[in-house]
C-alpha atoms as a PDB file:
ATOM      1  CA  UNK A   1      24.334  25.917  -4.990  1.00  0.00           C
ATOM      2  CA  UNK A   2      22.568  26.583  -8.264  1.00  0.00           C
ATOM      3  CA  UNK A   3      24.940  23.488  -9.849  1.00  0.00           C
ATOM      4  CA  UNK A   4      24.413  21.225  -7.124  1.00  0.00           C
ATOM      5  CA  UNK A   5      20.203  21.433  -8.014  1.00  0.00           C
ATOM      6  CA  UNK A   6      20.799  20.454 -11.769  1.00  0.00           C
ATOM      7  CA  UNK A   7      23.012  17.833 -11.025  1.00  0.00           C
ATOM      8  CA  UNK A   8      20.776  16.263  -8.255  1.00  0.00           C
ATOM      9  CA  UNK A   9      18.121  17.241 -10.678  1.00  0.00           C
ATOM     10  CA  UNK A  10      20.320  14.955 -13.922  1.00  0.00           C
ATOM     11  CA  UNK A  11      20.957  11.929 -11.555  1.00  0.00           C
ATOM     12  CA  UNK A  12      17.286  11.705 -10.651  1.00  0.00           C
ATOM     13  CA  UNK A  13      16.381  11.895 -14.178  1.00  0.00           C
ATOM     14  CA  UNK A  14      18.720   9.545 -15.041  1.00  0.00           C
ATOM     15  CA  UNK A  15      17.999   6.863 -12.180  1.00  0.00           C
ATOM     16  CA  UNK A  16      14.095   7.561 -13.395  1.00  0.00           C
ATOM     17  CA  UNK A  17      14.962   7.113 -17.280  1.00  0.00           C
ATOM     18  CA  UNK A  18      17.784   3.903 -16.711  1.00  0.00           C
ATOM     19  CA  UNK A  19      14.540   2.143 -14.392  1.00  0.00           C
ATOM     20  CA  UNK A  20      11.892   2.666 -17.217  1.00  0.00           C
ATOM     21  CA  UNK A  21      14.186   1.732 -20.218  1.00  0.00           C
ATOM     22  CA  UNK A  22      15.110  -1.666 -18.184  1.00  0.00           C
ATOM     23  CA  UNK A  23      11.282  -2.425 -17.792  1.00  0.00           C
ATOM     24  CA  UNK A  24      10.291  -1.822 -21.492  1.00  0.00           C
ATOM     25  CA  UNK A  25      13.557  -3.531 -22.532  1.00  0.00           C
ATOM     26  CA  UNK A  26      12.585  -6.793 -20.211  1.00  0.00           C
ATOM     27  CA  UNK A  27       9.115  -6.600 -21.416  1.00  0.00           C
ATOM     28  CA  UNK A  28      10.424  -7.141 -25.363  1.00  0.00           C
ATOM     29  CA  UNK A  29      11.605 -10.249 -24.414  1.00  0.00           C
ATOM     30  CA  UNK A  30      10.328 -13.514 -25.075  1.00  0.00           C
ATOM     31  CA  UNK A  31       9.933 -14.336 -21.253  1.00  0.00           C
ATOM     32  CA  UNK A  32       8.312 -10.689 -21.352  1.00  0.00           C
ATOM     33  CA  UNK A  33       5.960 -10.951 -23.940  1.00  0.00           C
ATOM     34  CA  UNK A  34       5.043 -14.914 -22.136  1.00  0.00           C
ATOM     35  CA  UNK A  35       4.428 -13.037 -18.920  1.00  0.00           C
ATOM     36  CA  UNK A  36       2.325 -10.448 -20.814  1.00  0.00           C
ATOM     37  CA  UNK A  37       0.121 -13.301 -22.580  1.00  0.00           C
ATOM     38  CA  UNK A  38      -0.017 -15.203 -19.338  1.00  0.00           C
ATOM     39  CA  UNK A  39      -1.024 -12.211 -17.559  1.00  0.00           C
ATOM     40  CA  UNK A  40      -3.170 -11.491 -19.783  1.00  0.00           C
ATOM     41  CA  UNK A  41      -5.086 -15.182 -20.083  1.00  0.00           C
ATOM     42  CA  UNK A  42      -5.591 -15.015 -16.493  1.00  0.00           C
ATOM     43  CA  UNK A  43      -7.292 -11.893 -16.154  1.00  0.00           C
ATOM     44  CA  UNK A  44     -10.055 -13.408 -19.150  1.00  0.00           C
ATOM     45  CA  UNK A  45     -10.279 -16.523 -17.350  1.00  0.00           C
ATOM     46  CA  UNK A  46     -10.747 -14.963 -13.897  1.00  0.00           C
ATOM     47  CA  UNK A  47     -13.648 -12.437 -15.706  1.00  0.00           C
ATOM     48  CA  UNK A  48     -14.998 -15.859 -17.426  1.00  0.00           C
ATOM     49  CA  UNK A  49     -15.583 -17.085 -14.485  1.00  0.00           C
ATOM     50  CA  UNK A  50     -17.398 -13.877 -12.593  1.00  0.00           C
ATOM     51  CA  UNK A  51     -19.626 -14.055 -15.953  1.00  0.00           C
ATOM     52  CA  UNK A  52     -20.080 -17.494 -15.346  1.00  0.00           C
ATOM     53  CA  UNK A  53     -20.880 -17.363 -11.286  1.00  0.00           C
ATOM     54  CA  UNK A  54     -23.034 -13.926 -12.907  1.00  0.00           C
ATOM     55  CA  UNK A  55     -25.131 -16.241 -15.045  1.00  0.00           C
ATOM     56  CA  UNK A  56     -26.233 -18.920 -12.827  1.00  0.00           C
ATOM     57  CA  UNK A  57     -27.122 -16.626 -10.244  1.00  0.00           C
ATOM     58  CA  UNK A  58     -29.492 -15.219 -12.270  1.00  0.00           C
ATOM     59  CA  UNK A  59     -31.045 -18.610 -13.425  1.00  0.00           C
ATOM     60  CA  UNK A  60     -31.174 -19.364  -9.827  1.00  0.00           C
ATOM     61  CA  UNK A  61     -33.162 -16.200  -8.932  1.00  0.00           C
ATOM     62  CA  UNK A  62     -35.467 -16.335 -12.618  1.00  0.00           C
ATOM     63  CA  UNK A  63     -35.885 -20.062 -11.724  1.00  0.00           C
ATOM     64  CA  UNK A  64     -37.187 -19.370  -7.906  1.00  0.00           C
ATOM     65  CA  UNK A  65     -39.682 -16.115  -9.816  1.00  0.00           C
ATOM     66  CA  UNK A  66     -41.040 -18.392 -11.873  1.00  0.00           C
ATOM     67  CA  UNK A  67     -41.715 -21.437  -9.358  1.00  0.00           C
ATOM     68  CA  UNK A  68     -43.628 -19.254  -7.108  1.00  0.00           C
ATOM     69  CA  UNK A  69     -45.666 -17.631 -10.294  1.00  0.00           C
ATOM     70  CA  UNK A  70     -46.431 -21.376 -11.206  1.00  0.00           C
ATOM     71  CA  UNK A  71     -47.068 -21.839  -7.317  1.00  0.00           C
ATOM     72  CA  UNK A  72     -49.491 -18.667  -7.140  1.00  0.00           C
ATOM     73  CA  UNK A  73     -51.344 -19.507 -10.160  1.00  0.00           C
ATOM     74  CA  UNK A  74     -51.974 -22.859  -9.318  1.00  0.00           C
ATOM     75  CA  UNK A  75     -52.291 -22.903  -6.086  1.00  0.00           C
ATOM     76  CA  UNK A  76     -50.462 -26.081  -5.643  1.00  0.00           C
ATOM     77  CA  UNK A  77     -46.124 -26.077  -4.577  1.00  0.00           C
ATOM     78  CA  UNK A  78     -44.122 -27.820  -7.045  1.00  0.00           C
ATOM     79  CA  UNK A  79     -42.224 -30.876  -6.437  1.00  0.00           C
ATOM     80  CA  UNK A  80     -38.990 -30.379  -5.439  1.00  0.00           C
ATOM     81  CA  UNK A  81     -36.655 -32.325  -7.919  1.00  0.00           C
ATOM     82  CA  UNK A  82     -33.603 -33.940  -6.241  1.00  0.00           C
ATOM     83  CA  UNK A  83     -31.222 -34.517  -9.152  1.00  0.00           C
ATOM     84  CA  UNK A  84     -30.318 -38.300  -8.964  1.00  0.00           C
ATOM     85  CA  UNK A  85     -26.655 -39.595  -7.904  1.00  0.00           C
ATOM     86  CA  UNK A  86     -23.691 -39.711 -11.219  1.00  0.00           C
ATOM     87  CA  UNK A  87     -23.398 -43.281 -11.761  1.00  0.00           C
ATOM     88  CA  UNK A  88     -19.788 -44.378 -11.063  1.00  0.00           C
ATOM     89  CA  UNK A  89     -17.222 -45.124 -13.901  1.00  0.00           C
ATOM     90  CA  UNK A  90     -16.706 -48.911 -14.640  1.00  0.00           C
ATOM     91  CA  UNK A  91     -12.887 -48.192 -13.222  1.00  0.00           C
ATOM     92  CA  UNK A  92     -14.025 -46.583 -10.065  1.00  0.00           C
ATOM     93  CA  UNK A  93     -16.771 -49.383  -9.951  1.00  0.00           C
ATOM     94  CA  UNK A  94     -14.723 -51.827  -9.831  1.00  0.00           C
ATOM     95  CA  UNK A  95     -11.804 -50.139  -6.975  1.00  0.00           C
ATOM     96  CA  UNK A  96     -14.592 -49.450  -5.089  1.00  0.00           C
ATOM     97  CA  UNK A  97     -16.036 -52.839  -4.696  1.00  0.00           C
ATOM     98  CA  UNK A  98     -18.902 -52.537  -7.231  1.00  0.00           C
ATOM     99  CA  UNK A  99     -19.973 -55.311 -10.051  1.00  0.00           C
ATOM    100  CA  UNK A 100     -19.348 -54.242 -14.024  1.00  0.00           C
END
């Protein structure tokens, strides 16, 4: 009984030690190491983007504090600026019908 526990105990150890050497050994590869990088760049671009999305919420809410300080102190709302319309491309002017 006391030999059938320390070889059980040996092929576990084995399956456990064979899995992890065939990880480390596929992540020494080239196509490792590109999945590492690539990994890796997505993660930063994802968190550039939160930081990003982070940033112009906070102009959004500074911009809307200091409109109604403006609005308070002078006693007057402020115009409400509609930015105007991107003008089209010469190329996309012209498939769409427009004159260049």
């Amino acid at each position: 009984m006391k030999g059938l526990f320390w070889l059980g105990l040996g092929i576990a150890t084995g399956v456990v030690v064979t899995r992890r050497l065939t990880v480390a050994t596929r992540q020494l590869t080239p196509a490792g190491i590109s999945e590492q990088i690539g990994d890796g760049l997505r993660e930063l671009a994802l968190a550039l983007g939160e930081f990003g999305a982070d940033v112009r919420a906070g102009m959004a809410e500074r911009e809307r504090e200091l409109t109604e300080l403006v609005e308070v102190r002078t006693g007057q709302p402020l115009p409400r600026v509609i930015p105007a319309p991107q003008a089209l491309p010469a190329t996309r002017a012209r498939r769409a019908g427009g004159l260049v």
